[in-house]
N, C-alpha and C. Protein backbone atom coordinates (compact mmCIF):
# COMPACT_ATOMS: atom_id res chain seq x y z
N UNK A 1 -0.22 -21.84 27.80
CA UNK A 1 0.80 -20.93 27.29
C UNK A 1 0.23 -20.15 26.11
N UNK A 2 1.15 -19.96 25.30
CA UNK A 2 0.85 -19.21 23.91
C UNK A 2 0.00 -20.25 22.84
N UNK A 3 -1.23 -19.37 22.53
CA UNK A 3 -2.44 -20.35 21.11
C UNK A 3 -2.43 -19.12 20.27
N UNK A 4 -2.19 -19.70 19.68
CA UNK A 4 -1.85 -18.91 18.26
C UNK A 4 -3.24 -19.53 17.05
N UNK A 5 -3.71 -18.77 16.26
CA UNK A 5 -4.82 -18.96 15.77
C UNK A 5 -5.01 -17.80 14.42
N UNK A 6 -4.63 -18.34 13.45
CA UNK A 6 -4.59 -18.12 11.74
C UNK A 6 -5.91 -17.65 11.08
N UNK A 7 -6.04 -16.59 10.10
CA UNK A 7 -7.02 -16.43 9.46
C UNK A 7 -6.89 -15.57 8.62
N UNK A 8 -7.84 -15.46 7.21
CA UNK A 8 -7.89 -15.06 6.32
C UNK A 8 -7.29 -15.95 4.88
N UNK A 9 -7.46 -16.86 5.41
CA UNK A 9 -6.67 -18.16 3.75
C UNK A 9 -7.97 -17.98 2.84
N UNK A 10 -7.89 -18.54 1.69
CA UNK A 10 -9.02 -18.79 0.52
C UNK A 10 -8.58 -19.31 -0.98
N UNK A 11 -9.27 -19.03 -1.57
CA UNK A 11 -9.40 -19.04 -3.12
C UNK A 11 -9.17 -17.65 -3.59
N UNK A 12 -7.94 -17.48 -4.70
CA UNK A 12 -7.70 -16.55 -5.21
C UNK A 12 -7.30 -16.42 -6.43
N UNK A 13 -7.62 -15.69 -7.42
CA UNK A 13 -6.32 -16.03 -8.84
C UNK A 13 -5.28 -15.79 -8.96
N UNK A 14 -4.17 -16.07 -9.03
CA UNK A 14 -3.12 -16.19 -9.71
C UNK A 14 -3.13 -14.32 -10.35
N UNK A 15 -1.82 -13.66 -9.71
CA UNK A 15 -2.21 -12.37 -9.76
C UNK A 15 -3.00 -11.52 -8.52
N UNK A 16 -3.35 -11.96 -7.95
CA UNK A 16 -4.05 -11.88 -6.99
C UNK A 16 -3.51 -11.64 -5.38
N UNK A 17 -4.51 -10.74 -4.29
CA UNK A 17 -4.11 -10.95 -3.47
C UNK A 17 -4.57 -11.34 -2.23
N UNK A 18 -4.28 -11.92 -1.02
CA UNK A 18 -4.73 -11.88 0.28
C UNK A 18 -3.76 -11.50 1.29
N UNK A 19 -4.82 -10.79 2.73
CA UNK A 19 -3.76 -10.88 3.88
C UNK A 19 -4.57 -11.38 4.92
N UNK A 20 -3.11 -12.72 5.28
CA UNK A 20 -3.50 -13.43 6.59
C UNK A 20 -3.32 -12.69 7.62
N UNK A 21 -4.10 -12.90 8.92
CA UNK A 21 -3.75 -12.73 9.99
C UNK A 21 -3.55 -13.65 10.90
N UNK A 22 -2.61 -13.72 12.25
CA UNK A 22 -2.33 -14.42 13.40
C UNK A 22 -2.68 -13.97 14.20
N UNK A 23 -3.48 -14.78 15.35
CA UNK A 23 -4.04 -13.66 16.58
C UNK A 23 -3.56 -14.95 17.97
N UNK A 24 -2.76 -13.70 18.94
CA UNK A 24 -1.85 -14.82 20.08
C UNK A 24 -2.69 -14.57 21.03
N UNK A 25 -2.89 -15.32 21.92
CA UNK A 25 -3.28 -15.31 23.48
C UNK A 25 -1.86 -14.94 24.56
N UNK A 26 -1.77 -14.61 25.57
CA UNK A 26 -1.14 -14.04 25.94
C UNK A 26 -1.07 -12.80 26.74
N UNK A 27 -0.13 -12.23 27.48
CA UNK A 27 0.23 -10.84 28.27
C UNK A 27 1.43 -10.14 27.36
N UNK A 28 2.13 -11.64 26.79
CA UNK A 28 4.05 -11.21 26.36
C UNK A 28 3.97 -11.69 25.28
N UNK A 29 2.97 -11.16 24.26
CA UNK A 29 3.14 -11.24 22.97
C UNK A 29 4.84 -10.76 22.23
N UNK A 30 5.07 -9.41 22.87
CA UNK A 30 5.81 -8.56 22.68
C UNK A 30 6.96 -9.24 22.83
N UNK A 31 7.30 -10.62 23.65
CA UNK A 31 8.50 -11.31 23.89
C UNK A 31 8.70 -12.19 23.03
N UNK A 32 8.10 -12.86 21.92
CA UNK A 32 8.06 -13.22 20.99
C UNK A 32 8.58 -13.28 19.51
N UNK A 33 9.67 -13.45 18.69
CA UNK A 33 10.06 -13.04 17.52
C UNK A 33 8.60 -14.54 16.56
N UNK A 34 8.29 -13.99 15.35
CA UNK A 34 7.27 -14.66 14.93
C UNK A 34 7.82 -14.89 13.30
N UNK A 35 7.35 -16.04 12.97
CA UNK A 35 7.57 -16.57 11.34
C UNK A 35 6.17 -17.54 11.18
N UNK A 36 6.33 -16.94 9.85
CA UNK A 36 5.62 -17.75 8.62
C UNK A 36 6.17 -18.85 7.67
N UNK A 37 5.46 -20.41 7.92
CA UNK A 37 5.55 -21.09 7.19
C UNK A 37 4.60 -21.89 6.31
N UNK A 38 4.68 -22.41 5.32
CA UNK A 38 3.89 -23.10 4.57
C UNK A 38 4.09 -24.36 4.21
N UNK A 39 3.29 -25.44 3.97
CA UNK A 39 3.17 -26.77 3.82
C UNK A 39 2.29 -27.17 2.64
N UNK A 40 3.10 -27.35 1.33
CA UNK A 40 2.36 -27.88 0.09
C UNK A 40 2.25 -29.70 0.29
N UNK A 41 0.76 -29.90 -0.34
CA UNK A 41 0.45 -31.43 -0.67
C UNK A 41 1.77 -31.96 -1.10
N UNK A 42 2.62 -32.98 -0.48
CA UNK A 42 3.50 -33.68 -0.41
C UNK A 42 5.38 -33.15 -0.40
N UNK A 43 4.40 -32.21 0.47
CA UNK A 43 6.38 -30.86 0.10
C UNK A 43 6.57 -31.34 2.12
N UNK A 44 7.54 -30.81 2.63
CA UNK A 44 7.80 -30.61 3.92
C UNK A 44 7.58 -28.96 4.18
N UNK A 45 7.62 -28.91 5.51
CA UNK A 45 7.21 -27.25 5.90
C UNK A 45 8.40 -26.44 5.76
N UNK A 46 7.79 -25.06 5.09
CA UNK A 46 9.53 -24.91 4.41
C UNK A 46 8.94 -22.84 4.93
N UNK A 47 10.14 -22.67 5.85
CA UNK A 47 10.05 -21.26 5.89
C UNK A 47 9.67 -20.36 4.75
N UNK A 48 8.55 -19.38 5.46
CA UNK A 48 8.53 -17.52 4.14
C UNK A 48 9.08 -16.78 4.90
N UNK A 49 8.16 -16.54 5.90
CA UNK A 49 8.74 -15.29 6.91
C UNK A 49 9.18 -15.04 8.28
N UNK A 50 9.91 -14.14 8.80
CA UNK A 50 10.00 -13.64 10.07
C UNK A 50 9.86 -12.67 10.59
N UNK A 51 9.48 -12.36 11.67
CA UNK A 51 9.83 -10.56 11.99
C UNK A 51 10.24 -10.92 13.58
N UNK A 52 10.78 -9.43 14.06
CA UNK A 52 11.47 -9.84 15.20
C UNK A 52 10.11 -9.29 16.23
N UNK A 53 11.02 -8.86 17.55
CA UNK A 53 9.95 -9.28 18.77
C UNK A 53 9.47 -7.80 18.34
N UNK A 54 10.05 -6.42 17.63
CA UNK A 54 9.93 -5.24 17.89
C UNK A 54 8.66 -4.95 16.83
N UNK A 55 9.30 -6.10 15.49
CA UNK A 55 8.52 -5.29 13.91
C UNK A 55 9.55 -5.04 13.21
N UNK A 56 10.97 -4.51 13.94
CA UNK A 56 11.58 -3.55 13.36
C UNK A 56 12.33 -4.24 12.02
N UNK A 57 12.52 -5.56 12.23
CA UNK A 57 13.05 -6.34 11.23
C UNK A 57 12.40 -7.39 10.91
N UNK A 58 12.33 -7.82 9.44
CA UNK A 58 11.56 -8.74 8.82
C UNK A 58 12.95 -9.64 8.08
N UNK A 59 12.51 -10.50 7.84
CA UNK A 59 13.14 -11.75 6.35
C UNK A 59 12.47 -12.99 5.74
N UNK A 60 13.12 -13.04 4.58
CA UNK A 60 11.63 -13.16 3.69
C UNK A 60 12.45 -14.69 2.27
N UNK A 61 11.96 -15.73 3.05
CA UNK A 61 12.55 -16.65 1.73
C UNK A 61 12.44 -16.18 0.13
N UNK A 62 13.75 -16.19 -0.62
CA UNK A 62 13.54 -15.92 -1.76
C UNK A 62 12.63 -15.71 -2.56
N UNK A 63 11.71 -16.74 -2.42
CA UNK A 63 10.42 -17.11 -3.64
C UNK A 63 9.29 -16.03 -2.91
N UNK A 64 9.16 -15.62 -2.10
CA UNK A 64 8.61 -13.98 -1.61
C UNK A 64 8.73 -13.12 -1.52
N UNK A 65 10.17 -12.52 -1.82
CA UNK A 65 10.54 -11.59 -1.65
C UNK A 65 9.87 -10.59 -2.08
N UNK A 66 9.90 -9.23 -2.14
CA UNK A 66 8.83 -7.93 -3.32
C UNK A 66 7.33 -8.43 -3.47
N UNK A 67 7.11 -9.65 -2.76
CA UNK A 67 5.52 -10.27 -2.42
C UNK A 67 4.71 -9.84 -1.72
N UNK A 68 5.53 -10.74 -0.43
CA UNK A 68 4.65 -10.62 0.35
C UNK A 68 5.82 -9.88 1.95
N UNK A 69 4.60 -9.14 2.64
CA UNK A 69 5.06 -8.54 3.76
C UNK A 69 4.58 -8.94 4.92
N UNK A 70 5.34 -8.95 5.96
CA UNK A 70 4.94 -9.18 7.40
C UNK A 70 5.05 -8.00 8.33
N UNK A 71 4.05 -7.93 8.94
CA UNK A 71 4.46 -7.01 10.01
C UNK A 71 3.55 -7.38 11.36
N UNK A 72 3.48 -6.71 12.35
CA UNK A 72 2.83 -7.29 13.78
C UNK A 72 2.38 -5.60 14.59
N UNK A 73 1.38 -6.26 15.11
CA UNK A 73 0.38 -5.03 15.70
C UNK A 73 0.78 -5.50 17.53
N UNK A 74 1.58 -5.16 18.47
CA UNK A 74 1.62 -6.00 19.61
C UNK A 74 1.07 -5.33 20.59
N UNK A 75 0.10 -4.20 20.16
CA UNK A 75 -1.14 -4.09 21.12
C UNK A 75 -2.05 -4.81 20.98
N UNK A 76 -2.35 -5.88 19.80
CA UNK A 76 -3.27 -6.70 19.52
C UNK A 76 -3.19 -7.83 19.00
N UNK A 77 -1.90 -7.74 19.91
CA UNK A 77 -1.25 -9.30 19.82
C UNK A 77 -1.33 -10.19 18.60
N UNK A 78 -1.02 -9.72 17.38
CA UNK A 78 -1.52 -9.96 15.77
C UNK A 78 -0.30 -9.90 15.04
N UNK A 79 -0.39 -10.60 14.28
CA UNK A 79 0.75 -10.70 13.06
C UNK A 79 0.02 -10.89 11.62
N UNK A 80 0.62 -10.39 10.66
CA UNK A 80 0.07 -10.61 9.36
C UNK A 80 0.61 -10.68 8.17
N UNK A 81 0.59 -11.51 7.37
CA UNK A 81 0.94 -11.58 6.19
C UNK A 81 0.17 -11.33 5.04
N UNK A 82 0.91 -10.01 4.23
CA UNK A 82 -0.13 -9.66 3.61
C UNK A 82 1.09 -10.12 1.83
N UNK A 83 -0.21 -10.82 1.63
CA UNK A 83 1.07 -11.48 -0.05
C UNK A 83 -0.05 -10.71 -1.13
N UNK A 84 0.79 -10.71 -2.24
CA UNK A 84 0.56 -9.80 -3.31
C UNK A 84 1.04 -10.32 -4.54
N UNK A 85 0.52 -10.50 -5.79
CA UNK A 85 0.99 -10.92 -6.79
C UNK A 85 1.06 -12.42 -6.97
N UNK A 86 0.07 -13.26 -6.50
CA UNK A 86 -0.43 -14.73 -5.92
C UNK A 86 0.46 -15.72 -7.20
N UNK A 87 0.91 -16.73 -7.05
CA UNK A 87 1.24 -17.61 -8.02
C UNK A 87 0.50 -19.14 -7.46
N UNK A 88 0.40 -19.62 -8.80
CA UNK A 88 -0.17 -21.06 -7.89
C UNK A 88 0.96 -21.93 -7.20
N UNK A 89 1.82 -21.63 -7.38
CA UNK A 89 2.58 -22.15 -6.44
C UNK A 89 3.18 -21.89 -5.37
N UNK A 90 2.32 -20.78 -4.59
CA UNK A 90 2.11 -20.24 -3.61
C UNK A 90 1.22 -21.06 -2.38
N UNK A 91 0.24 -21.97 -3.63
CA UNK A 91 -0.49 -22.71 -3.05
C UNK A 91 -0.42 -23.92 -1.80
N UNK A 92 -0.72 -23.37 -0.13
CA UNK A 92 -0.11 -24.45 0.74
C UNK A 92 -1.21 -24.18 1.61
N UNK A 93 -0.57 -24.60 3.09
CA UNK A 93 -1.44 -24.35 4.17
C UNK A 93 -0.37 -23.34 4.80
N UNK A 94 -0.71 -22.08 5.35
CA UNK A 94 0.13 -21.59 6.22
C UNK A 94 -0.11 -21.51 7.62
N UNK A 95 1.05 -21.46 8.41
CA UNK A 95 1.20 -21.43 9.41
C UNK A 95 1.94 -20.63 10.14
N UNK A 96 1.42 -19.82 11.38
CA UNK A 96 2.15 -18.93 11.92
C UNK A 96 2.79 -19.66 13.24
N UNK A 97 3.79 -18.82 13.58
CA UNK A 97 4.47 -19.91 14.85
C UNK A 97 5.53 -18.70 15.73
N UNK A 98 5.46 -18.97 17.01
CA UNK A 98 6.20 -17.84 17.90
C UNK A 98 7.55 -18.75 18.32
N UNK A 99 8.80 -17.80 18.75
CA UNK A 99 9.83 -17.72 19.23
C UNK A 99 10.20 -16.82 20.70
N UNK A 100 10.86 -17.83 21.48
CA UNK A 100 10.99 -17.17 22.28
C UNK A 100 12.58 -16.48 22.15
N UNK A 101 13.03 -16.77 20.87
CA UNK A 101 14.45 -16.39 20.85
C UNK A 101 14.58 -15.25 19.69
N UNK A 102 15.68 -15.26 18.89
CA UNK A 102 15.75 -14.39 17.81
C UNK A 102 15.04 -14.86 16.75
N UNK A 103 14.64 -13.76 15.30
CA UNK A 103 14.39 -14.38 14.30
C UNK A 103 14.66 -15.65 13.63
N UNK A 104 14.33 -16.43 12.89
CA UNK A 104 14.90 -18.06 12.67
C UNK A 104 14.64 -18.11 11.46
N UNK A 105 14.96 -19.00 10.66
CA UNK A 105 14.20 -19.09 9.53
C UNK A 105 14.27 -21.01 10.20
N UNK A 106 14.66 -21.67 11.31
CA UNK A 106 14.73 -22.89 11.65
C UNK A 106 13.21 -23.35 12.39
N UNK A 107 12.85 -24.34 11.95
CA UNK A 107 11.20 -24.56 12.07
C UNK A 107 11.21 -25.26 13.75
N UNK A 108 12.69 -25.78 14.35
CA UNK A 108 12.68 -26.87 15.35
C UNK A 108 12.79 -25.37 16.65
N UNK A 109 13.20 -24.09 16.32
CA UNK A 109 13.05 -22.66 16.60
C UNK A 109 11.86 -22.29 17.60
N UNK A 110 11.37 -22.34 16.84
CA UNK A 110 9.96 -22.21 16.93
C UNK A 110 9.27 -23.35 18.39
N UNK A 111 8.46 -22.34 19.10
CA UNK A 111 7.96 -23.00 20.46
C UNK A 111 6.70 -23.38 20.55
N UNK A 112 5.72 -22.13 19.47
CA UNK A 112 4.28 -22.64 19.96
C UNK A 112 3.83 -22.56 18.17
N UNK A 113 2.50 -22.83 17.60
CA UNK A 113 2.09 -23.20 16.19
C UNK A 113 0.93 -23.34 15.91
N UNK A 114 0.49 -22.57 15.21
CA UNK A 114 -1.11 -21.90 15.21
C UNK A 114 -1.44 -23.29 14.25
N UNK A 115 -3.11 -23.54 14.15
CA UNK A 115 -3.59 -24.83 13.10
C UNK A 115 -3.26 -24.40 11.97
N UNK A 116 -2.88 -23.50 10.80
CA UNK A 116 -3.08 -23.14 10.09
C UNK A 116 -4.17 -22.90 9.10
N UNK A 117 -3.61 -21.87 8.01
CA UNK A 117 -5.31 -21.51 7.11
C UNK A 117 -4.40 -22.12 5.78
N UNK A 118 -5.52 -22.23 4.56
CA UNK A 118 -5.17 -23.06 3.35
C UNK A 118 -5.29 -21.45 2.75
N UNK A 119 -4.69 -21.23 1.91
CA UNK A 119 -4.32 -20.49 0.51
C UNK A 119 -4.44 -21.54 -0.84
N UNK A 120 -5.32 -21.47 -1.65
CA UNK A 120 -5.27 -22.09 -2.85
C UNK A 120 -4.99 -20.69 -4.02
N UNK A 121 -3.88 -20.89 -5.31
CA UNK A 121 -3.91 -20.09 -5.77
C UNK A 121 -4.60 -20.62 -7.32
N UNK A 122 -5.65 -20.13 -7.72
CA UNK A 122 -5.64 -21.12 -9.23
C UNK A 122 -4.87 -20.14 -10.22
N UNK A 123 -4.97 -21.09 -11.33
CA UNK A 123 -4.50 -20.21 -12.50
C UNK A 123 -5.23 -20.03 -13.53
């Protein structure tokens, strides 16, 4: 089915920025609504983002908001999160993950789940 596969995590300062990308396998990327989540050392996986199957709509957990942006390329079957203004407590592993339904911010939603990339933010 759908492999989903994360990149662009690292080391950054505080202030700072990176953008991840998601890259799907697939024909029906396009059938897909997609979110971003993250997993801190001893936290549970706690939604950032979504966008729908089109692009046309995004949503964005509080603590990102004016951050970070998502959007999706679905000729190249790609999604990306591009964050801005880094805090260390930004600091997790993220993970991208597809829907075969509407946007979610619900993680049990979600059908298929890339390995994720690490983001460290120092300060």
């Amino acid at each position: 089915q759908v492999q989903l596969v994360e990149s662009g995590g690292g080391l950054v300062q505080a202030g700072g920025s990176l953008k991840l990308s998601c890259a799907a396998s697939g024909r029906t990327f396009s059938s897909y609504s997609m979110g971003w989540f993250r997993q801190a050392p001893g936290k549970e996986r706690e939604f950032v983002a979504t966008i729908s199957k089109s692009g046309a709509w995004t949503y964005y957990t509080d603590s990102v908001k004016g951050r970070f942006t998502t959007s999706r390329d679905n000729g190249k079957n790609t999604i990306y999160l591009q964050m801005t203004s880094l805090k260390p407590e930004d600091t997790a592993v993220y993970y991208c993950a597809a829907s075969s339904g509407s946007p979610t911010v619900v993680k049990t939603a979600y059908d298929y789940w890339g390995q994720g990339t690490q983001v460290t933010v120092s300060s």
